[in-house]
C-alpha atoms as a PDB file:
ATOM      1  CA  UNK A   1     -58.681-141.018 -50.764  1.00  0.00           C
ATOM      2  CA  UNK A   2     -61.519-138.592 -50.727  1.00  0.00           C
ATOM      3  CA  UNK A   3     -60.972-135.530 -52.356  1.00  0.00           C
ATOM      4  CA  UNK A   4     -61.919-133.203 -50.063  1.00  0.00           C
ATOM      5  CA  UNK A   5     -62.264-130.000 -52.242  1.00  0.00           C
ATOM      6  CA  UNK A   6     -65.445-130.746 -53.641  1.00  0.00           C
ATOM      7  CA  UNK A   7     -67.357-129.531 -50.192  1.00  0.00           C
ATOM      8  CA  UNK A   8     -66.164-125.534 -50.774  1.00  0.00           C
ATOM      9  CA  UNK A   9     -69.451-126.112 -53.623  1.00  0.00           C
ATOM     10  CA  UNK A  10     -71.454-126.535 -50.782  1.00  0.00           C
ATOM     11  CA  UNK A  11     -70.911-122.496 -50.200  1.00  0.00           C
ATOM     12  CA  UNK A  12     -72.693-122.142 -53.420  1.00  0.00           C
ATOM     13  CA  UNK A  13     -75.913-122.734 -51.369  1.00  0.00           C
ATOM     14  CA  UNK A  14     -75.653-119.302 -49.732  1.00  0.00           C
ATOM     15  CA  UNK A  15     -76.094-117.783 -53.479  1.00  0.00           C
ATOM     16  CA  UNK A  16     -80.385-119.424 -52.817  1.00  0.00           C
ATOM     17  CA  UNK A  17     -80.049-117.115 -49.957  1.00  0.00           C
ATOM     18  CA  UNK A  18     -79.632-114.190 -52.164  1.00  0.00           C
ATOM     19  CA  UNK A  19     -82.587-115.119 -54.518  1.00  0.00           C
ATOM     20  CA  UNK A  20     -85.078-115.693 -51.386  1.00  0.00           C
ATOM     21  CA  UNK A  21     -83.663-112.630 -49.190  1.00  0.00           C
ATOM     22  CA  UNK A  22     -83.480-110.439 -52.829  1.00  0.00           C
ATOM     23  CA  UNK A  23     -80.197-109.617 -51.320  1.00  0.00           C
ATOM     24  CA  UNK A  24     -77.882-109.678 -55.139  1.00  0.00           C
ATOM     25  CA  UNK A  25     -74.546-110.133 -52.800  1.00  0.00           C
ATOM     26  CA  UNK A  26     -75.345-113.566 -51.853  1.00  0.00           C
ATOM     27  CA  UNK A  27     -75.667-114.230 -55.948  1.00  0.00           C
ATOM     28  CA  UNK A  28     -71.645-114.328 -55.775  1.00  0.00           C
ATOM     29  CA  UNK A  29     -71.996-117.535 -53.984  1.00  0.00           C
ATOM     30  CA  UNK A  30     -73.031-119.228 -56.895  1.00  0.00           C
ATOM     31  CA  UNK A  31     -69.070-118.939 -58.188  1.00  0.00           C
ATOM     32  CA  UNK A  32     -68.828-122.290 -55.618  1.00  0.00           C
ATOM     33  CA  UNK A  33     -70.870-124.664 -57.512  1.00  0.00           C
ATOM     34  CA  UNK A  34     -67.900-125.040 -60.017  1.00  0.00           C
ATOM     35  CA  UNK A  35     -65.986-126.415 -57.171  1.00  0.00           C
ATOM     36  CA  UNK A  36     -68.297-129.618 -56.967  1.00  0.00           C
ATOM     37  CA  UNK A  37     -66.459-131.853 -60.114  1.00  0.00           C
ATOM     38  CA  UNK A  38     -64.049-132.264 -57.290  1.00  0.00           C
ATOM     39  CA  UNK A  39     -65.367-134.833 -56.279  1.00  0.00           C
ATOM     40  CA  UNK A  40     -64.834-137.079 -59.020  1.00  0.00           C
ATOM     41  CA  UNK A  41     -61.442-136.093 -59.161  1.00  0.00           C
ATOM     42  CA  UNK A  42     -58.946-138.397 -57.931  1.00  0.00           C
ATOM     43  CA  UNK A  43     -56.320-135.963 -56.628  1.00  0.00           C
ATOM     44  CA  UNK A  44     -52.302-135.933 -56.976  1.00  0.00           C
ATOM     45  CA  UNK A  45     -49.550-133.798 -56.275  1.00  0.00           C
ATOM     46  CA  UNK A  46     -49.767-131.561 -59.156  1.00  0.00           C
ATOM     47  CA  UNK A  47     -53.629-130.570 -58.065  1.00  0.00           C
ATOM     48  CA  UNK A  48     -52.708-129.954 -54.730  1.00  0.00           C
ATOM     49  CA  UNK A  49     -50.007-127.915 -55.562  1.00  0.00           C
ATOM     50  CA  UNK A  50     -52.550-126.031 -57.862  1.00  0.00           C
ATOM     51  CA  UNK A  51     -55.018-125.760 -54.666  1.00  0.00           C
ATOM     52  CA  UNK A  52     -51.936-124.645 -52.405  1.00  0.00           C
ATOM     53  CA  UNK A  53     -50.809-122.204 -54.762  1.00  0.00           C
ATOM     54  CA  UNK A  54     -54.358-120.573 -55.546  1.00  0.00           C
ATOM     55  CA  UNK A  55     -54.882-120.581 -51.719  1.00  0.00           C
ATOM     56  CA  UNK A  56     -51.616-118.956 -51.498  1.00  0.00           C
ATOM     57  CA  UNK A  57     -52.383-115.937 -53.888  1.00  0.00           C
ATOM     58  CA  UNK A  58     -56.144-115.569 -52.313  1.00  0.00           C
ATOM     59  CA  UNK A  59     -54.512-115.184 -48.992  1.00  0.00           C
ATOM     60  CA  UNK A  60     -51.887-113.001 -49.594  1.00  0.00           C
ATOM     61  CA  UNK A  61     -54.238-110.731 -51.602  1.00  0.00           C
ATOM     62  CA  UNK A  62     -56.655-110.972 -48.419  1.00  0.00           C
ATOM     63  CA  UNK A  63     -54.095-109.516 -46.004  1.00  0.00           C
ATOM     64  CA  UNK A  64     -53.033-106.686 -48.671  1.00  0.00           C
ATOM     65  CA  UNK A  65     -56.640-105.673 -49.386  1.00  0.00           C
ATOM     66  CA  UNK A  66     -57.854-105.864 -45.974  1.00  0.00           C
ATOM     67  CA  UNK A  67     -55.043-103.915 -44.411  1.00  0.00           C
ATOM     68  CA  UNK A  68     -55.519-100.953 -47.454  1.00  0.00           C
ATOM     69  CA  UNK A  69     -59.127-101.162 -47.328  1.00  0.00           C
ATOM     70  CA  UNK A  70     -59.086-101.022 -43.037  1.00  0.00           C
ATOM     71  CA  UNK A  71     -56.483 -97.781 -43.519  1.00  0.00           C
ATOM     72  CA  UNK A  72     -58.321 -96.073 -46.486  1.00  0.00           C
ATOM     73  CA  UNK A  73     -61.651 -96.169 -44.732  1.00  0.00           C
ATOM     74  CA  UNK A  74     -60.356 -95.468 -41.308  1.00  0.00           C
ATOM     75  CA  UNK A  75     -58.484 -92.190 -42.848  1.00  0.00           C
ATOM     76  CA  UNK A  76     -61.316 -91.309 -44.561  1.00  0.00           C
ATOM     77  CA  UNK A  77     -63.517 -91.639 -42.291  1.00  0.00           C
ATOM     78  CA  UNK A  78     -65.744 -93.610 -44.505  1.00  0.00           C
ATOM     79  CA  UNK A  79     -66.950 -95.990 -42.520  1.00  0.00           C
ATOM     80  CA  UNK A  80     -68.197 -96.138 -39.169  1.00  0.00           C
ATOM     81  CA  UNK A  81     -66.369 -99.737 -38.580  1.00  0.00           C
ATOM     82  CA  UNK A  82     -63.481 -99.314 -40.670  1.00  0.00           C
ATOM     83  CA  UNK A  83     -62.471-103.057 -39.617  1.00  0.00           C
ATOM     84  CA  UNK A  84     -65.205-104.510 -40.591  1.00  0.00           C
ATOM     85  CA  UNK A  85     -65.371-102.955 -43.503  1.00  0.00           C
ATOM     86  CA  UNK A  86     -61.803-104.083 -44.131  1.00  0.00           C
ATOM     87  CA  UNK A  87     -62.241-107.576 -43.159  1.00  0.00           C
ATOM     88  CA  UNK A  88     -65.760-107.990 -45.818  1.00  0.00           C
ATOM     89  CA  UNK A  89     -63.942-106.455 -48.508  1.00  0.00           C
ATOM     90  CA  UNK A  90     -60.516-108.591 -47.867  1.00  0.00           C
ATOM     91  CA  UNK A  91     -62.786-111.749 -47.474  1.00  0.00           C
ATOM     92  CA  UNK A  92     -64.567-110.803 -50.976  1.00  0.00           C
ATOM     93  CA  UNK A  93     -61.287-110.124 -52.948  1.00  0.00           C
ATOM     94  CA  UNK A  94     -59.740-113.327 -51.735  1.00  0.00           C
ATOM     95  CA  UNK A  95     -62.523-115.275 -52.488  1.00  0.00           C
ATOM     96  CA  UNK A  96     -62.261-113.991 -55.662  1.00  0.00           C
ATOM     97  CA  UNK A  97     -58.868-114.316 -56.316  1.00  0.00           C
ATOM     98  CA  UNK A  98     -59.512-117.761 -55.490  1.00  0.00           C
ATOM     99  CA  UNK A  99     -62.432-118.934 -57.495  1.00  0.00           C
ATOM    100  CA  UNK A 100     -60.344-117.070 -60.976  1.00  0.00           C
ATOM    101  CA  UNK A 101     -57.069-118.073 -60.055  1.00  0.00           C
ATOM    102  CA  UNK A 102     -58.751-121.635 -59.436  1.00  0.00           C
ATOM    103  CA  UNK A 103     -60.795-121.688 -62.905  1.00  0.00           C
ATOM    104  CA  UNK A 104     -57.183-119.996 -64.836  1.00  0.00           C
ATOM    105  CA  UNK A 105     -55.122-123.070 -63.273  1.00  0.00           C
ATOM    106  CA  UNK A 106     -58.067-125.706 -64.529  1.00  0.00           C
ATOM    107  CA  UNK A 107     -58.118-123.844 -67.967  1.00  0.00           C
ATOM    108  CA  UNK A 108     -54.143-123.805 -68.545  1.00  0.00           C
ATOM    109  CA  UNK A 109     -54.131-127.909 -67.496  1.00  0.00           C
ATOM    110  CA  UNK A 110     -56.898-128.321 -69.785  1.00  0.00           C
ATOM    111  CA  UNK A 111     -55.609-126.596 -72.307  1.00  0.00           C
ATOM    112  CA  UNK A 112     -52.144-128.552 -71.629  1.00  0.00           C
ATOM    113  CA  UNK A 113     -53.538-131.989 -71.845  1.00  0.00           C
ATOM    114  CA  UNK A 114     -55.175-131.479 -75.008  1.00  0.00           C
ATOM    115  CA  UNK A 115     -52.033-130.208 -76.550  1.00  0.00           C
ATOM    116  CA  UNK A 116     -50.376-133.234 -75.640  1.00  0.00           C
ATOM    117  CA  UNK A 117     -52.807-135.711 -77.301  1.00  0.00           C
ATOM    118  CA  UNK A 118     -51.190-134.672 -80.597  1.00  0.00           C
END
């Protein structure tokens, strides 16, 4: 079986955007390109409960940030789109969330499997 994780690194490719366009948002992007040693990983029920459970936590954090963010700048009147505004900054946490919570999960099996060599 395939492991079909390894084509989120393709999203990396929007961070050449941001050094062509000068536009330093796109440079987030580049947090993808960790996601390409997927793969060469064969995976098993352990990392895809990882996966499911960093998805999870990006999506639940998604929902809470975009909701807060779409009432704080709608109250406000900070925006002229409060939505959208909402939505970018809900899309942006998750992502976030998702990429650390992804690299914390790696580092903790890592950091497991090397204990158990002794």
């Amino acid at each position: 079986m395939k492991n079909k994780y390894g084509f989120i690194g393709f999203l990396s490719l929007l961070g050449f955007w941001g050094l062509h366009s000068g536009d330093s948002i796109f440079l987030f992007f580049f947090a993808f390109v960790v996601f390409f040693q997927y793969f060469w990983i064969v995976p098993d029920e352990m990392f895809v409960d990882t996966i499911r459970k960093c998805a999870t936590y990006a999506f639940f954090a998604n929902l809470f940030t975009a909701t807060g963010a779409t009432l704080v700048f709608s109250y406000f009147e900070l925006s002229n789109n409060p939505m959208a505004g909402g939505t970018a900054l809900g899309f942006g946490i998750s992502v976030a969330v998702f990429v650390l919570m992804t690299f914390i999960m790696e580092l903790k099996e890592r950091l497991g499997a090397s204990n158990d060599k002794k």
